[in-house]
C-alpha atoms as a PDB file:
ATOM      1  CA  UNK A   1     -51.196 307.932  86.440  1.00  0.00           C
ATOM      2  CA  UNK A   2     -49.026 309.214  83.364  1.00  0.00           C
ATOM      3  CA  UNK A   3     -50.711 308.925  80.179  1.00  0.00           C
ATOM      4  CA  UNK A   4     -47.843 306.435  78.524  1.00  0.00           C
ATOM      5  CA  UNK A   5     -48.088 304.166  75.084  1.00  0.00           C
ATOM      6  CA  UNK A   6     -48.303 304.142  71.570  1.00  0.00           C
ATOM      7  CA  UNK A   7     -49.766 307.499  69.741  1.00  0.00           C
ATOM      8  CA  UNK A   8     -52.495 307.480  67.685  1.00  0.00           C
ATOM      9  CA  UNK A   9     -51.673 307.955  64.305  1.00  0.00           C
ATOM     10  CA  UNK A  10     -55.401 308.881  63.059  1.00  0.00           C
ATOM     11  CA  UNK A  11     -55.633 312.107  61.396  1.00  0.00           C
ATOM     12  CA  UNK A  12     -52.433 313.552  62.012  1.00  0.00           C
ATOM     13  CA  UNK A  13     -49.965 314.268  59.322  1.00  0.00           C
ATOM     14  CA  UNK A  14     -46.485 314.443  59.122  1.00  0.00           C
ATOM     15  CA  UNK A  15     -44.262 317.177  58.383  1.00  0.00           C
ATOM     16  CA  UNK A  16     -40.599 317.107  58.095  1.00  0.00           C
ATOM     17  CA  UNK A  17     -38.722 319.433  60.545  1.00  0.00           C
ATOM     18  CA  UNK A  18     -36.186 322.103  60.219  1.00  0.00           C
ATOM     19  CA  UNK A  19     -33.990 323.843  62.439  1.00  0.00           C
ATOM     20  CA  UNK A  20     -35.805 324.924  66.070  1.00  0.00           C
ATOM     21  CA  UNK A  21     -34.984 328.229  67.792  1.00  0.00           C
ATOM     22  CA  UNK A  22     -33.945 328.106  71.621  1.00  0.00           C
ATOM     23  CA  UNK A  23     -36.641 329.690  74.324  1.00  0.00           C
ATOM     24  CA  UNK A  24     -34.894 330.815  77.562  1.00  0.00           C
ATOM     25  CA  UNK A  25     -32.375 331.615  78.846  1.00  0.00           C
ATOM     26  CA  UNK A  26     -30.896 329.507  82.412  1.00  0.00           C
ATOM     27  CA  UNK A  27     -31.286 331.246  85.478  1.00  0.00           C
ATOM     28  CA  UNK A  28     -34.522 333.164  84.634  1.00  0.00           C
ATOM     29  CA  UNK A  29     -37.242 332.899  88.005  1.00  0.00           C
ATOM     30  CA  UNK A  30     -39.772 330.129  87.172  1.00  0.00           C
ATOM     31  CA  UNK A  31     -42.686 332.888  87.136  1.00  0.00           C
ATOM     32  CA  UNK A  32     -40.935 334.735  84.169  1.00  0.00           C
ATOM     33  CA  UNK A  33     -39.756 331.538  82.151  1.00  0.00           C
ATOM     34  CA  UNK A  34     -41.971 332.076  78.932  1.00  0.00           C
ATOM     35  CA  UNK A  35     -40.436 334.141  76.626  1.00  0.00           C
ATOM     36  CA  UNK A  36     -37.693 334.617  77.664  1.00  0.00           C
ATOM     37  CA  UNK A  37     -34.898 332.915  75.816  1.00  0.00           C
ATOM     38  CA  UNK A  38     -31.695 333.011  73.163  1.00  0.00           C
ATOM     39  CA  UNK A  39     -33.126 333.282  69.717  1.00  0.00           C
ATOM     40  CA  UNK A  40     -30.418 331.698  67.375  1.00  0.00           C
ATOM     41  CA  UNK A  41     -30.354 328.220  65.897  1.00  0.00           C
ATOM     42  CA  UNK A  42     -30.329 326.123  68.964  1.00  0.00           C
ATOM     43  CA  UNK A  43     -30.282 325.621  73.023  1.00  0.00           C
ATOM     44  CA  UNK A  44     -27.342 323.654  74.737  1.00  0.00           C
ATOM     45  CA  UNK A  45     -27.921 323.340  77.972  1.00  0.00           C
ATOM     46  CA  UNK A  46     -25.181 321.602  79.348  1.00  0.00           C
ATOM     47  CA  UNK A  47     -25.327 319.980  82.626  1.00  0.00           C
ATOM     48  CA  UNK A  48     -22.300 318.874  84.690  1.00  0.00           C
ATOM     49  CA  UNK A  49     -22.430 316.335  86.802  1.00  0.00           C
ATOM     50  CA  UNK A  50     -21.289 316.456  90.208  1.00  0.00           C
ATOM     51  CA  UNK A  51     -18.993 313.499  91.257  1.00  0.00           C
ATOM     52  CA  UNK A  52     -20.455 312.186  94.003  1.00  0.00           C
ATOM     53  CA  UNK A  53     -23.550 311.784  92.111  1.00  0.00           C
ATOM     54  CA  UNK A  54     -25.905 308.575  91.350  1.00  0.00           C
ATOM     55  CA  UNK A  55     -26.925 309.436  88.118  1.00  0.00           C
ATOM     56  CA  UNK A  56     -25.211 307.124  86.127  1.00  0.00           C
ATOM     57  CA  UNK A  57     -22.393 307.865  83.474  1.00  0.00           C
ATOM     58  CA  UNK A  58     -23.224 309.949  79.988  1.00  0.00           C
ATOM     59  CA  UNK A  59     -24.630 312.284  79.330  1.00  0.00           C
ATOM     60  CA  UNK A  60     -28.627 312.576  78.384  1.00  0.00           C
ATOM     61  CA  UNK A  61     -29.472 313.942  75.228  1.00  0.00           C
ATOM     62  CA  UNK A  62     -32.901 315.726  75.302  1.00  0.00           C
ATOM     63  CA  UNK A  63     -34.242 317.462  72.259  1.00  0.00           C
ATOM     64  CA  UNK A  64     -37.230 318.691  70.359  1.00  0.00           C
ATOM     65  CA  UNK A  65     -40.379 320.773  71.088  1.00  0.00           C
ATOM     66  CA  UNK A  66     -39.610 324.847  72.084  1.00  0.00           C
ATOM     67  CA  UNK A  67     -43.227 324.170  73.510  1.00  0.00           C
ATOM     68  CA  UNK A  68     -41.834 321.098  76.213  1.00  0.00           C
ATOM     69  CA  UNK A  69     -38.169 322.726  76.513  1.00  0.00           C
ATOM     70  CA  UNK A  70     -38.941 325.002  79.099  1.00  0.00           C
ATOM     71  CA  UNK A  71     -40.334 322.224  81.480  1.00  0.00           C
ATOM     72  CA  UNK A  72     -37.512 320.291  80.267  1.00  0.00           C
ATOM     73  CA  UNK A  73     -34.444 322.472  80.929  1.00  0.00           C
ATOM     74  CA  UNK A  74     -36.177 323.586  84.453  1.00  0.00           C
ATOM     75  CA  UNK A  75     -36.346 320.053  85.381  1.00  0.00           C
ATOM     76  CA  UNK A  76     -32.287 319.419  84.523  1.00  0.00           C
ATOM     77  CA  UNK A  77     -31.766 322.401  86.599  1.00  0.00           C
ATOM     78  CA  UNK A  78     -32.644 320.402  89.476  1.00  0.00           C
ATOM     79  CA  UNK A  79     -31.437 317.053  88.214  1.00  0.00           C
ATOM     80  CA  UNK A  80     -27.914 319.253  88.066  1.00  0.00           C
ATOM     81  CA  UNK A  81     -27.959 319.298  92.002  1.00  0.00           C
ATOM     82  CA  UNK A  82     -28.629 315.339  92.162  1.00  0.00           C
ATOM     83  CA  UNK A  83     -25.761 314.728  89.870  1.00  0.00           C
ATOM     84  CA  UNK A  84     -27.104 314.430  86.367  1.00  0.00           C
ATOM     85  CA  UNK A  85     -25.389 315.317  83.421  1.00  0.00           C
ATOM     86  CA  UNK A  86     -28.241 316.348  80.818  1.00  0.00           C
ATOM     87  CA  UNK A  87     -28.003 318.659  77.695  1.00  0.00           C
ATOM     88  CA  UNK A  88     -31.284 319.723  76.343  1.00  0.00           C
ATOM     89  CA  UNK A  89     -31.731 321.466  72.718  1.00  0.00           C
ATOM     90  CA  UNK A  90     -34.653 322.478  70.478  1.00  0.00           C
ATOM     91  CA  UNK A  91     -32.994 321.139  66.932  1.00  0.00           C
ATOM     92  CA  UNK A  92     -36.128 320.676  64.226  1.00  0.00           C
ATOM     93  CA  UNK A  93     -39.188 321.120  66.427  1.00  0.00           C
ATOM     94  CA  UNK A  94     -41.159 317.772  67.508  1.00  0.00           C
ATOM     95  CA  UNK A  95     -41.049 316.648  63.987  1.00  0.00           C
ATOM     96  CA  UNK A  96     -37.186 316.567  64.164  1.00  0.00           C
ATOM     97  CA  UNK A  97     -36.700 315.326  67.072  1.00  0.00           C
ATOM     98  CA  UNK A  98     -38.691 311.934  66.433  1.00  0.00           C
ATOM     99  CA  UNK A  99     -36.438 311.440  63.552  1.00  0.00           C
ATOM    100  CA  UNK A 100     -33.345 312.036  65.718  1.00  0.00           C
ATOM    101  CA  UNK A 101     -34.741 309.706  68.362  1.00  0.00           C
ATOM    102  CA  UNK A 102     -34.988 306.896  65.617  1.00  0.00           C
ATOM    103  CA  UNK A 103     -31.273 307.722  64.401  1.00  0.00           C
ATOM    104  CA  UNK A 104     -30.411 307.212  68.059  1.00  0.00           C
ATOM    105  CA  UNK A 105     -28.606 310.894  68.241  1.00  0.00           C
ATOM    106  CA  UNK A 106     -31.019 312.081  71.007  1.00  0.00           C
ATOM    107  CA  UNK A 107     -32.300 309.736  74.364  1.00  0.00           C
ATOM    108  CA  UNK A 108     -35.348 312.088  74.548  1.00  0.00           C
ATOM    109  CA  UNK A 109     -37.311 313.547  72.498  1.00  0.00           C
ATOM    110  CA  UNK A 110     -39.599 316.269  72.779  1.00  0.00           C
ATOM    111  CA  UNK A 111     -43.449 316.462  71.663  1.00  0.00           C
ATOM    112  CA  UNK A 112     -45.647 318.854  71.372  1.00  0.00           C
ATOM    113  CA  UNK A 113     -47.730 316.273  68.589  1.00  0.00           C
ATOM    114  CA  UNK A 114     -48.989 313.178  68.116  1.00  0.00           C
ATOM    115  CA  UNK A 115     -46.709 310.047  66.641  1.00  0.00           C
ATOM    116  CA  UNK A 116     -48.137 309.620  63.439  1.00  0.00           C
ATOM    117  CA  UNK A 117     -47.629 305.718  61.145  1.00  0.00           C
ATOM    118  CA  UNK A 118     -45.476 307.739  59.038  1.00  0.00           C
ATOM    119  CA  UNK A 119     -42.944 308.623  62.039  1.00  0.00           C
ATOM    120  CA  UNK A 120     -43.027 304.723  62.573  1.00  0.00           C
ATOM    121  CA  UNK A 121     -42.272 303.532  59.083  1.00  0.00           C
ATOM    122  CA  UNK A 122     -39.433 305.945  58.650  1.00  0.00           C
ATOM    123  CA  UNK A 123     -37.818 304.633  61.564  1.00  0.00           C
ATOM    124  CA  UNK A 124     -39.486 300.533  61.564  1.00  0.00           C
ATOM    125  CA  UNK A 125     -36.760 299.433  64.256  1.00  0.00           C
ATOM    126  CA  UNK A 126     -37.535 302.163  67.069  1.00  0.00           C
ATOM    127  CA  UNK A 127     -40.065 301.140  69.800  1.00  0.00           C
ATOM    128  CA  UNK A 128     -41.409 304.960  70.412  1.00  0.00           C
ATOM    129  CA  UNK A 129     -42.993 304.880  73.848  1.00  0.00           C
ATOM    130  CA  UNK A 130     -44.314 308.136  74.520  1.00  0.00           C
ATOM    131  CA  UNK A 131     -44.989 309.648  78.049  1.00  0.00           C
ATOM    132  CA  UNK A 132     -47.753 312.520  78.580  1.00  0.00           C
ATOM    133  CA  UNK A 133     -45.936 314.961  80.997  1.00  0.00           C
ATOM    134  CA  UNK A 134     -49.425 317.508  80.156  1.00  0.00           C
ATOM    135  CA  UNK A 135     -51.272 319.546  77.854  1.00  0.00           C
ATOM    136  CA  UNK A 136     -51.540 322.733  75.795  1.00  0.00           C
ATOM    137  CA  UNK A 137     -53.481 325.112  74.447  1.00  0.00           C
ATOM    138  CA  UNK A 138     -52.537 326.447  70.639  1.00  0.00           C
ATOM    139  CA  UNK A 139     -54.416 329.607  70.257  1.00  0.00           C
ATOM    140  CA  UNK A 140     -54.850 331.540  67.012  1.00  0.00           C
ATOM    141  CA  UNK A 141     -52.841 335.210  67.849  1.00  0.00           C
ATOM    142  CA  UNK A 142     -53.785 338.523  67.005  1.00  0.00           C
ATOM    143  CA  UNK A 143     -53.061 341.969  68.509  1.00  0.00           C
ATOM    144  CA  UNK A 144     -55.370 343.496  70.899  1.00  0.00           C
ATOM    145  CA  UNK A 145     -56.075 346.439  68.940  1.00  0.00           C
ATOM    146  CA  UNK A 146     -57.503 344.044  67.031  1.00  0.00           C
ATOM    147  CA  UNK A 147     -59.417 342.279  69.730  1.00  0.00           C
ATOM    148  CA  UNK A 148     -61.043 345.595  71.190  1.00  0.00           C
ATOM    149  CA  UNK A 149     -61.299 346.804  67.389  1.00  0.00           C
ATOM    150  CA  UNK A 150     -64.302 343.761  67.390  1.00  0.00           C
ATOM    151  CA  UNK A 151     -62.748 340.303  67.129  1.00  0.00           C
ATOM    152  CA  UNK A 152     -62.677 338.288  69.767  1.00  0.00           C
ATOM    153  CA  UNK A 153     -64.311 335.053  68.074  1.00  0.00           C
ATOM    154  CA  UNK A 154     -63.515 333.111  64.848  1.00  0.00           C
ATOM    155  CA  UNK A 155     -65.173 330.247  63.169  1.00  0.00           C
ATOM    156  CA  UNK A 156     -63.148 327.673  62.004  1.00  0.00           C
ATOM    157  CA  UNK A 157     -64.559 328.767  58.305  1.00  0.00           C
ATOM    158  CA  UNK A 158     -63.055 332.426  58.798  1.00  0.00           C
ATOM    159  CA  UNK A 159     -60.325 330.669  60.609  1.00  0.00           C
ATOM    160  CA  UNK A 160     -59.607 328.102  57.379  1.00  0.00           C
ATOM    161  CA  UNK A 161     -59.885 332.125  55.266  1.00  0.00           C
ATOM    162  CA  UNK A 162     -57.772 334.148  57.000  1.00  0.00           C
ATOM    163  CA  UNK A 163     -54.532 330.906  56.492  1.00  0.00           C
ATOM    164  CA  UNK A 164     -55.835 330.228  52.585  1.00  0.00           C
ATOM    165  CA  UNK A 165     -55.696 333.879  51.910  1.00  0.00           C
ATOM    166  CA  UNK A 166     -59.185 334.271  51.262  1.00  0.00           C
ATOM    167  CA  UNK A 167     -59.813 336.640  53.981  1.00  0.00           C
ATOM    168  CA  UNK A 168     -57.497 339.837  53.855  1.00  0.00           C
ATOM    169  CA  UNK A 169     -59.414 342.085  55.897  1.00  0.00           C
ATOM    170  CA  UNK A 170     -59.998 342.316  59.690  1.00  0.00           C
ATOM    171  CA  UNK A 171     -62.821 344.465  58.880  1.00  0.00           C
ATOM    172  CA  UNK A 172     -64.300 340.611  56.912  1.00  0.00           C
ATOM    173  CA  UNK A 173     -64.771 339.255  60.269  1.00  0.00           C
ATOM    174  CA  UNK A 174     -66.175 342.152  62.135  1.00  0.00           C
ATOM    175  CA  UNK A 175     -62.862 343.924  63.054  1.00  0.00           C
ATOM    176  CA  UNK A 176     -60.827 347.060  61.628  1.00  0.00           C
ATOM    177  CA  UNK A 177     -60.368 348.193  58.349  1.00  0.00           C
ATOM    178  CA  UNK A 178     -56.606 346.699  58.218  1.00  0.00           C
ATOM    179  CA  UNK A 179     -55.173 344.077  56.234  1.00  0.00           C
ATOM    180  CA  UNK A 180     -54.127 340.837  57.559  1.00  0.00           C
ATOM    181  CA  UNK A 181     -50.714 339.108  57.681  1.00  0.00           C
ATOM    182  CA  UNK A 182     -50.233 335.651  58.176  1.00  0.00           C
ATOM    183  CA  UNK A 183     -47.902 334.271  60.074  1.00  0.00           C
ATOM    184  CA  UNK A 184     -47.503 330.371  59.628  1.00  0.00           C
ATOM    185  CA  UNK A 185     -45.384 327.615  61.294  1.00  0.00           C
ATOM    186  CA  UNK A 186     -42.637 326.081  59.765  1.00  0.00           C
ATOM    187  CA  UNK A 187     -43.586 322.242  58.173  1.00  0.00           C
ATOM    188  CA  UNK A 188     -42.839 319.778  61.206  1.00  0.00           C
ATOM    189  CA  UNK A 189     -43.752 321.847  63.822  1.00  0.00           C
ATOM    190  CA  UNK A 190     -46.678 320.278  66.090  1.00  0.00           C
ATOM    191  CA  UNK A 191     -48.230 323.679  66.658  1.00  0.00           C
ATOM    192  CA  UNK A 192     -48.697 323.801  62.655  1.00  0.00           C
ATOM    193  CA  UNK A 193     -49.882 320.270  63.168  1.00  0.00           C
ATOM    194  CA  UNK A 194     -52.706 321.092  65.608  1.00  0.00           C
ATOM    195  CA  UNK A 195     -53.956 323.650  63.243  1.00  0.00           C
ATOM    196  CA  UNK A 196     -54.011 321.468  60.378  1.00  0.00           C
ATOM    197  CA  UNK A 197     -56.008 318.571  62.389  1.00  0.00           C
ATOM    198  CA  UNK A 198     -58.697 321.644  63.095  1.00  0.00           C
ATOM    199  CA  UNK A 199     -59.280 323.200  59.806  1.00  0.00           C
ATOM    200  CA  UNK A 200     -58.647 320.087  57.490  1.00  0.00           C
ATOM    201  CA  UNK A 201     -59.045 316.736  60.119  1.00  0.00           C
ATOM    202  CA  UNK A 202     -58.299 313.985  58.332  1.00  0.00           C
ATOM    203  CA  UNK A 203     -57.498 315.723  54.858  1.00  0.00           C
ATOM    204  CA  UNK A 204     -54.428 317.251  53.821  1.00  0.00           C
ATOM    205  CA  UNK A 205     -54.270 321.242  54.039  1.00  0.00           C
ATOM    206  CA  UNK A 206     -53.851 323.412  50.906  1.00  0.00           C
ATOM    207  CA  UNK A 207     -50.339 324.988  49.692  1.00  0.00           C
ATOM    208  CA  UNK A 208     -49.616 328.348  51.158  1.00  0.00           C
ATOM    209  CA  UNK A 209     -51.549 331.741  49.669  1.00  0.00           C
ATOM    210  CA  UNK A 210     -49.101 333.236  46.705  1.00  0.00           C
ATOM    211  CA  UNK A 211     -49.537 336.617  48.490  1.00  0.00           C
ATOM    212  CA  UNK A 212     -46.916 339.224  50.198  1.00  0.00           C
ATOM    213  CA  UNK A 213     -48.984 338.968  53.282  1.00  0.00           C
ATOM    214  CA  UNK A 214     -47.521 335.405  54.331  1.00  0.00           C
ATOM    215  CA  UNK A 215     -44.542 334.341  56.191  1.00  0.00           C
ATOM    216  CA  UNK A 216     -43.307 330.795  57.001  1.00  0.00           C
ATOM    217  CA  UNK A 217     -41.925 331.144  61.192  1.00  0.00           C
ATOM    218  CA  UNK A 218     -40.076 328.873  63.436  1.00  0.00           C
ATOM    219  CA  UNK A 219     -40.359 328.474  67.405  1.00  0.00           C
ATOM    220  CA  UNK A 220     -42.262 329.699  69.734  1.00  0.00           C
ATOM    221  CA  UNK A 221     -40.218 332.760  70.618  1.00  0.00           C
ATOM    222  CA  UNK A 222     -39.912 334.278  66.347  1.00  0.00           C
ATOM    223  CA  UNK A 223     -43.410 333.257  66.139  1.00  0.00           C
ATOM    224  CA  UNK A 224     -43.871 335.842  69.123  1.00  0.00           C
ATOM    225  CA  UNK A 225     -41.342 338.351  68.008  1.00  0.00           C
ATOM    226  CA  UNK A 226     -42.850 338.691  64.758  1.00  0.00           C
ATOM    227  CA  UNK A 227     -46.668 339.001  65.663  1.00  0.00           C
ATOM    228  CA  UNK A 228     -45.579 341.892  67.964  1.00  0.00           C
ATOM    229  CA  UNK A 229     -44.143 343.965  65.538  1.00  0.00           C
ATOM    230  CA  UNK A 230     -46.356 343.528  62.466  1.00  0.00           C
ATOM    231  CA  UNK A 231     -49.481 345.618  62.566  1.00  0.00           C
ATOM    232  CA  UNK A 232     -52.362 343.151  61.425  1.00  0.00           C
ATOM    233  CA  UNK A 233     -51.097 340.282  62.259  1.00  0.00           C
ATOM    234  CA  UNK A 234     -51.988 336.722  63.049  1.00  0.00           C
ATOM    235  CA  UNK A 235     -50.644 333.182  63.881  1.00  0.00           C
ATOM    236  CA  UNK A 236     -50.741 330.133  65.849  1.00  0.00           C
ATOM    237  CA  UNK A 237     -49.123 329.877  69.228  1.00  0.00           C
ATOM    238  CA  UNK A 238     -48.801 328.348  71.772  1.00  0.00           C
ATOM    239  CA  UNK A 239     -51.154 330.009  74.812  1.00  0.00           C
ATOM    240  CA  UNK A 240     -48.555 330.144  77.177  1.00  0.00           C
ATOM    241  CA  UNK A 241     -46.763 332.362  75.044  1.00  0.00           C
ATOM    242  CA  UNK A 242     -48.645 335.292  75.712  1.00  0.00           C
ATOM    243  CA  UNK A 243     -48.817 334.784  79.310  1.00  0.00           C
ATOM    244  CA  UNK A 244     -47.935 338.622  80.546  1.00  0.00           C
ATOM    245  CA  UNK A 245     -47.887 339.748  77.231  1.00  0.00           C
ATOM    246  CA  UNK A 246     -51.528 341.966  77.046  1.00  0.00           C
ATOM    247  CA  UNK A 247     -50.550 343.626  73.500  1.00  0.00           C
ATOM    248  CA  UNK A 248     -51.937 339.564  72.553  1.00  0.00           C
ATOM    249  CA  UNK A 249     -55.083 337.906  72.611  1.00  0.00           C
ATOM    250  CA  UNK A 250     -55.857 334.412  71.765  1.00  0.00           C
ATOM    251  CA  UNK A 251     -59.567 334.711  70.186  1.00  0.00           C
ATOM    252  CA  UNK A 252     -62.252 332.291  71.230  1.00  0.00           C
ATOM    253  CA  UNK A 253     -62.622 329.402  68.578  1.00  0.00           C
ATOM    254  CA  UNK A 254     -65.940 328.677  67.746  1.00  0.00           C
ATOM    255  CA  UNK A 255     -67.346 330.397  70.584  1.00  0.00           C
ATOM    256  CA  UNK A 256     -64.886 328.266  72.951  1.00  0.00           C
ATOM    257  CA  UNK A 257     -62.037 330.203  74.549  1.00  0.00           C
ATOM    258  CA  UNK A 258     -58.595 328.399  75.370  1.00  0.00           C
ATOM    259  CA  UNK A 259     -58.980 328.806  79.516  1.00  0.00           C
ATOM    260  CA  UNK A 260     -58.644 325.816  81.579  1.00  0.00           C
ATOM    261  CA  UNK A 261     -61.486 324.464  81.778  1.00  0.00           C
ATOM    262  CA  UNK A 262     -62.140 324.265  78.771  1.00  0.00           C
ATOM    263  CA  UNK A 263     -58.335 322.807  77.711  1.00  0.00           C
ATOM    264  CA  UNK A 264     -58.843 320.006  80.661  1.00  0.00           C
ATOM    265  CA  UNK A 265     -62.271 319.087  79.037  1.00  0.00           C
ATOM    266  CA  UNK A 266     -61.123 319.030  75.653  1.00  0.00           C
ATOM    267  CA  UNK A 267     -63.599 321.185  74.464  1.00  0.00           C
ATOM    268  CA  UNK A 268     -61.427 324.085  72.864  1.00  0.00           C
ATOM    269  CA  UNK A 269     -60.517 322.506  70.162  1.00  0.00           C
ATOM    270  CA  UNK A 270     -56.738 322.906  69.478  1.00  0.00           C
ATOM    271  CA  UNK A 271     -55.501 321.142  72.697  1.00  0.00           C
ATOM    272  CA  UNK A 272     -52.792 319.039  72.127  1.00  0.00           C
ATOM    273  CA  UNK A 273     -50.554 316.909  74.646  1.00  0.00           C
ATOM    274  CA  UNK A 274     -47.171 317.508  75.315  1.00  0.00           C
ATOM    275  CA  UNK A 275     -44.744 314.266  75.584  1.00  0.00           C
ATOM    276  CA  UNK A 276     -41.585 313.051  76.348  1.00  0.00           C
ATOM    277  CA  UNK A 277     -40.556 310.108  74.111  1.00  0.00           C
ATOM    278  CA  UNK A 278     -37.729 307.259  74.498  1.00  0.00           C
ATOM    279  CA  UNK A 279     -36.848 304.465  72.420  1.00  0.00           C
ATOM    280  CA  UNK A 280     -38.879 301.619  74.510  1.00  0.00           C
ATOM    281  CA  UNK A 281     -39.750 302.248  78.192  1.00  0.00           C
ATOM    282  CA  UNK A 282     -37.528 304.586  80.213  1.00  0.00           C
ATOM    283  CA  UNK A 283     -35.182 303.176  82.252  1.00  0.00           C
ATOM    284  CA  UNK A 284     -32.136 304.323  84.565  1.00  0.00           C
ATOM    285  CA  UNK A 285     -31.658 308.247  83.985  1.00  0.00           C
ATOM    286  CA  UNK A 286     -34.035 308.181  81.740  1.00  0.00           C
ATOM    287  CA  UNK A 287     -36.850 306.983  83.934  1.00  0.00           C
ATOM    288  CA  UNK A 288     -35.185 308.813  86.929  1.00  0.00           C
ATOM    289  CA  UNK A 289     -36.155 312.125  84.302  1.00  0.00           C
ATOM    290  CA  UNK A 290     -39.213 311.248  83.507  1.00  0.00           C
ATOM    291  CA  UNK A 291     -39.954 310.123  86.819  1.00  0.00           C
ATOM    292  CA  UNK A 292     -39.188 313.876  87.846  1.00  0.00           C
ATOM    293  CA  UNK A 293     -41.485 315.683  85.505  1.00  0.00           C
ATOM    294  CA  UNK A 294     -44.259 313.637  86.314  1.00  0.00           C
ATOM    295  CA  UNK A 295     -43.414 314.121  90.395  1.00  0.00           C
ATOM    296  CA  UNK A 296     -45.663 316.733  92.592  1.00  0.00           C
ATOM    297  CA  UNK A 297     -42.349 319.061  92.077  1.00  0.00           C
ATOM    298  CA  UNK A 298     -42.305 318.456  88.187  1.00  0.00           C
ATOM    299  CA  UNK A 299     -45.585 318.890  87.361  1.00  0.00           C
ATOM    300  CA  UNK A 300     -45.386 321.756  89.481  1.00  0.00           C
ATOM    301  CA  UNK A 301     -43.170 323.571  86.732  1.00  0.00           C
ATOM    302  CA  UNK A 302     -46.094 323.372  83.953  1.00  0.00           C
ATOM    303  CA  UNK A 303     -48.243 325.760  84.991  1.00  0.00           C
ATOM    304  CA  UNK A 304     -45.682 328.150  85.108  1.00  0.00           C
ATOM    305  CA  UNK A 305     -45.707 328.089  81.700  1.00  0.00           C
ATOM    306  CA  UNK A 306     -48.713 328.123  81.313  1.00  0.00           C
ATOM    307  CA  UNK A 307     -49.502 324.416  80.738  1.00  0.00           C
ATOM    308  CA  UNK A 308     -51.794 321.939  82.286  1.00  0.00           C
ATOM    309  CA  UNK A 309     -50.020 318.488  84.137  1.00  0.00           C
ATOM    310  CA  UNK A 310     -51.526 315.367  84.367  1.00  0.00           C
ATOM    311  CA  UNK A 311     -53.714 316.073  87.538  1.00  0.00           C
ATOM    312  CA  UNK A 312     -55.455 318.818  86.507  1.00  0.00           C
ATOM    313  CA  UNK A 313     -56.196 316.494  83.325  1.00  0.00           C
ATOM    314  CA  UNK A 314     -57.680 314.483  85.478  1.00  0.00           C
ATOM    315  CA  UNK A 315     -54.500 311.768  85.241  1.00  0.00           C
END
């Protein structure tokens, strides 16, 4: 069954969202969809609807996460063909999309974290009703050269180092005698979010390091871009964005790596759910969308992104 309801709001903080990056481009073969993708401001996917159709009248405004807009925009591909009319964007990251969802400028939004009370007070007269459409790995990113060099493992202690600043040096936790740079998510993204929850839980995570060695990034694909071409460099992604991509390595946490097993158990500790959120339950073309994702043929589209459905999380 789909994993629908309230979020918990325990231990998660809030950050407010900026401006998202788009993550593919339409048209690209389902077993090449991550990373590839426009890379300014945002995604418009606009969807016409055929006239024949029984998809109702409007269009559907979907928006959020660059980690759920992949599964998103491959699903209104097909919706396209059954008459739906659907434009899907990544404005502001999960973080910004909630807020649009409670101004009532989006239908759907896009989550790649947890509702949080402070999402709720900020918009008191929006029912949120969330829908788990699967799950996701965030893995801490480093090159291989790195990997081979000797680090394949991190504590959450070295982990907690290497994002204060305290640890500058690959050759500090075993690796190569070459510095470190720090890549870091933008406040409001729910990959930044996941990584806070693991290094702080329920407290609230230092300022950034006042070093040249740190960078604030956006999506999922600049996150990417930017690890690849900086020698020494680290940051949190999501897993799926390294899929054919062997230059990257996600390093085991705590011993635990981010494979599936492990993400369907739980046990690797930054897994996070992915969601699509409406304002109450979904109905008409929104429940005929959600309906989709959550179908054999829609939950068929997550792995190819390297995400786990429902099913495989035992849903």
């Amino acid at each position: 069954m789909p994993h629908t309801g309230t979020f918990p709001a325990k231990g998660w903080k809030r950050r407010n969202g900026d401006r998202e990056t788009c993550e593919r481009v339409i048209g690209a073969p389902l077993t090449h969809r991550v990373g590839v993708g426009c890379v300014v401001m945002l995604l418009a996917v606009t969807l016409s609807a055929c006239a024949d159709g029984d998809a109702g009248s409007g269009t559907m405004r979907v928006s959020g996460s660059t980690t759920v807009a992949p599964v998103a925009t491959d699903a209104s591909e097909v919706l396209r063909e059954r008459g739906y009319d659907i434009t899907v964007a990544t404005d502001g990251g999960s973080a910004g999309a909630i807020s649009q969802l409670g101004a009532d400028q989006i239908d759907i939004a896009m989550s790649s974290k947890p509702f949080s009370a402070e999402d709720q007070a900020a918009h008191p007269d929006t029912d949120f009703h969330p829908t788990q459409i699967g799950a996701d790995a965030v893995g801490v990113i480093i090159h291989r050269e790195v990997a081979d060099a000797g680090v394949t493992n991190l504590s959450r202690e070295q982990v907690q180092g290497i994002f204060e600043g305290t640890i500058t040096n690959w050759s500090e936790v075993g690796g190569p005698d070459l510095g470190i740079f720090v890549y870091d998510k933008e406040p409001g993204r729910g990959t930044r979010e996941v990584l806070d929850k693991y290094l702080y839980g329920e407290g609230d995570p230092p300022p950034p390091p006042d070093t040249d060695n740190f960078a604030i990034v956006g999506g999922n694909l600049e996150t990417r871009s930017k690890v690849k071409s900086t020698a020494g460099a680290v940051a949190p992604l999501s897993t799926g964005f390294i899929d054919r991509h062997d230059d990257l390595v996600a390093v085991h946490l705590d011993g635990i790596s981010p494979d599936i097993e492990n993400v369907a158990s739980g046990e690797y500790p930054m897994t996070r759910p992915l969601y699509l959120i409406t304002d109450g339950p979904p109905e008409g073309q929104l429940k005929d969308f959600i309906d989709y994702v959550l179908s054999d043929e829609g939950q068929a589209i997550l792995p190819t992104h390297g995400y786990l459905g429902i099913r495989e999380l035992g849903g």
